[in-house]
Protein backbone atom coordinates (compact mmCIF):
# COMPACT_ATOMS: atom_id res chain seq x y z
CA UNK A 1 84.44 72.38 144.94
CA UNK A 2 84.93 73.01 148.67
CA UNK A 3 86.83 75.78 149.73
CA UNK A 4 90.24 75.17 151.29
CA UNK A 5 91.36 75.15 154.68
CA UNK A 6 94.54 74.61 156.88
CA UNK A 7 95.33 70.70 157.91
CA UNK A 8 95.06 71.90 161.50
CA UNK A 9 91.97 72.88 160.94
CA UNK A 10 90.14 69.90 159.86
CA UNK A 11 88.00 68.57 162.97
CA UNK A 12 89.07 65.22 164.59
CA UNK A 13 87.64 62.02 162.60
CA UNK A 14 87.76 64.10 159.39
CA UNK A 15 89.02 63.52 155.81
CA UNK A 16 89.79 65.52 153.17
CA UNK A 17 92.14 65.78 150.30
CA UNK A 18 95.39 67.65 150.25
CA UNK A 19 95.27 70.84 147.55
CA UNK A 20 98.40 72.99 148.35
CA UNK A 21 101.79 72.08 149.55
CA UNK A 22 105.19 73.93 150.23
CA UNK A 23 107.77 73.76 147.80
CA UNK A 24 110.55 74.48 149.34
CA UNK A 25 112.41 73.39 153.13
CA UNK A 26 114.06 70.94 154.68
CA UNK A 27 110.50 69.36 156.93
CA UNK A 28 108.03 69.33 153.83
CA UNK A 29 110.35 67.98 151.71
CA UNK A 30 110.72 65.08 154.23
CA UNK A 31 106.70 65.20 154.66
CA UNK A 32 106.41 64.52 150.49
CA UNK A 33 109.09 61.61 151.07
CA UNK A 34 106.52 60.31 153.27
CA UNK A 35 103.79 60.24 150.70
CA UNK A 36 101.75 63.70 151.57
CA UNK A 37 101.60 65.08 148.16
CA UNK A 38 98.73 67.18 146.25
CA UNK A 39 96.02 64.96 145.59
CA UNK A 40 96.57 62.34 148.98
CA UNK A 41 93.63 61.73 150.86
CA UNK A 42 93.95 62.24 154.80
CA UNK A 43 92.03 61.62 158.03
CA UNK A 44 92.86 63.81 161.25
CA UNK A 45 92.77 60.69 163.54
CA UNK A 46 93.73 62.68 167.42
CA UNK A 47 95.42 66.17 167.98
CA UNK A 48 96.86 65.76 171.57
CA UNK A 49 95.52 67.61 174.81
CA UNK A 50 96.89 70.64 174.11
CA UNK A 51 96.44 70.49 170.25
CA UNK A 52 99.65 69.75 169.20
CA UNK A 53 101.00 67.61 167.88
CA UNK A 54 98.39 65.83 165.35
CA UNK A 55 98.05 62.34 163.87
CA UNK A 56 96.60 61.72 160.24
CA UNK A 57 96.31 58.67 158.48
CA UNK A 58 97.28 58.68 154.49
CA UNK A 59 98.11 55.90 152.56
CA UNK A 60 97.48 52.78 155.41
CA UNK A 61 100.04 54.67 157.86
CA UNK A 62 99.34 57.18 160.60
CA UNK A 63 101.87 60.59 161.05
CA UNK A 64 102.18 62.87 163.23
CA UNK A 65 102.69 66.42 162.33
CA UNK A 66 103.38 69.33 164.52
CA UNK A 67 100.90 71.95 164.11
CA UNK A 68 103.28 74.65 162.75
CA UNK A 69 103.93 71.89 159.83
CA UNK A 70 100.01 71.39 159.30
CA UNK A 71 99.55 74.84 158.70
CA UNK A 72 101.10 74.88 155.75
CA UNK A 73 99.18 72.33 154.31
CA UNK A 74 96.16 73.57 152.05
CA UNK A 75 92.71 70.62 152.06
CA UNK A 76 89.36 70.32 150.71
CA UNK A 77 87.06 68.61 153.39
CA UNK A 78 85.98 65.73 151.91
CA UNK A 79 81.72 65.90 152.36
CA UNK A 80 80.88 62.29 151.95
């Protein structure tokens, strides 16, 4: 098993597979109505010039995050 690391951290064109979420707030509870939940696989498709905001793809739709919202969000890079 991989270790974990922030969503914002995962380099552009990268998937991996969301371990850890939040539990509690108003955003993440809006971000697991959207479908990212423990277990979802993700790709970091673009960050923008200045590195925020980002844009993953999960479940045939792309999101954008801000960055502050990404860090909260625990992944294992997925190697293959």
């Amino acid at each position: 098993m991989a270790a974990s690391i922030k969503l914002s951290e995962l380099p552009v064109g990268a998937s991996a597979t969301v371990r850890e979420f939040p539990k509690t707030g108003s955003a993440f509870i809006r971000l697991r109505e959207m479908g990212l939940l423990a277990g979802t696989r993700v790709t970091l498709i673009r960050t923008a010039p200045l590195g925020d905001p980002l844009e993953i793809k999960l479940r045939g739709y792309n999101l954008t995050l801000r960055k502050t919202e990404a860090d909260y969000v625990l992944v294992e890079p997925t190697t293959a």
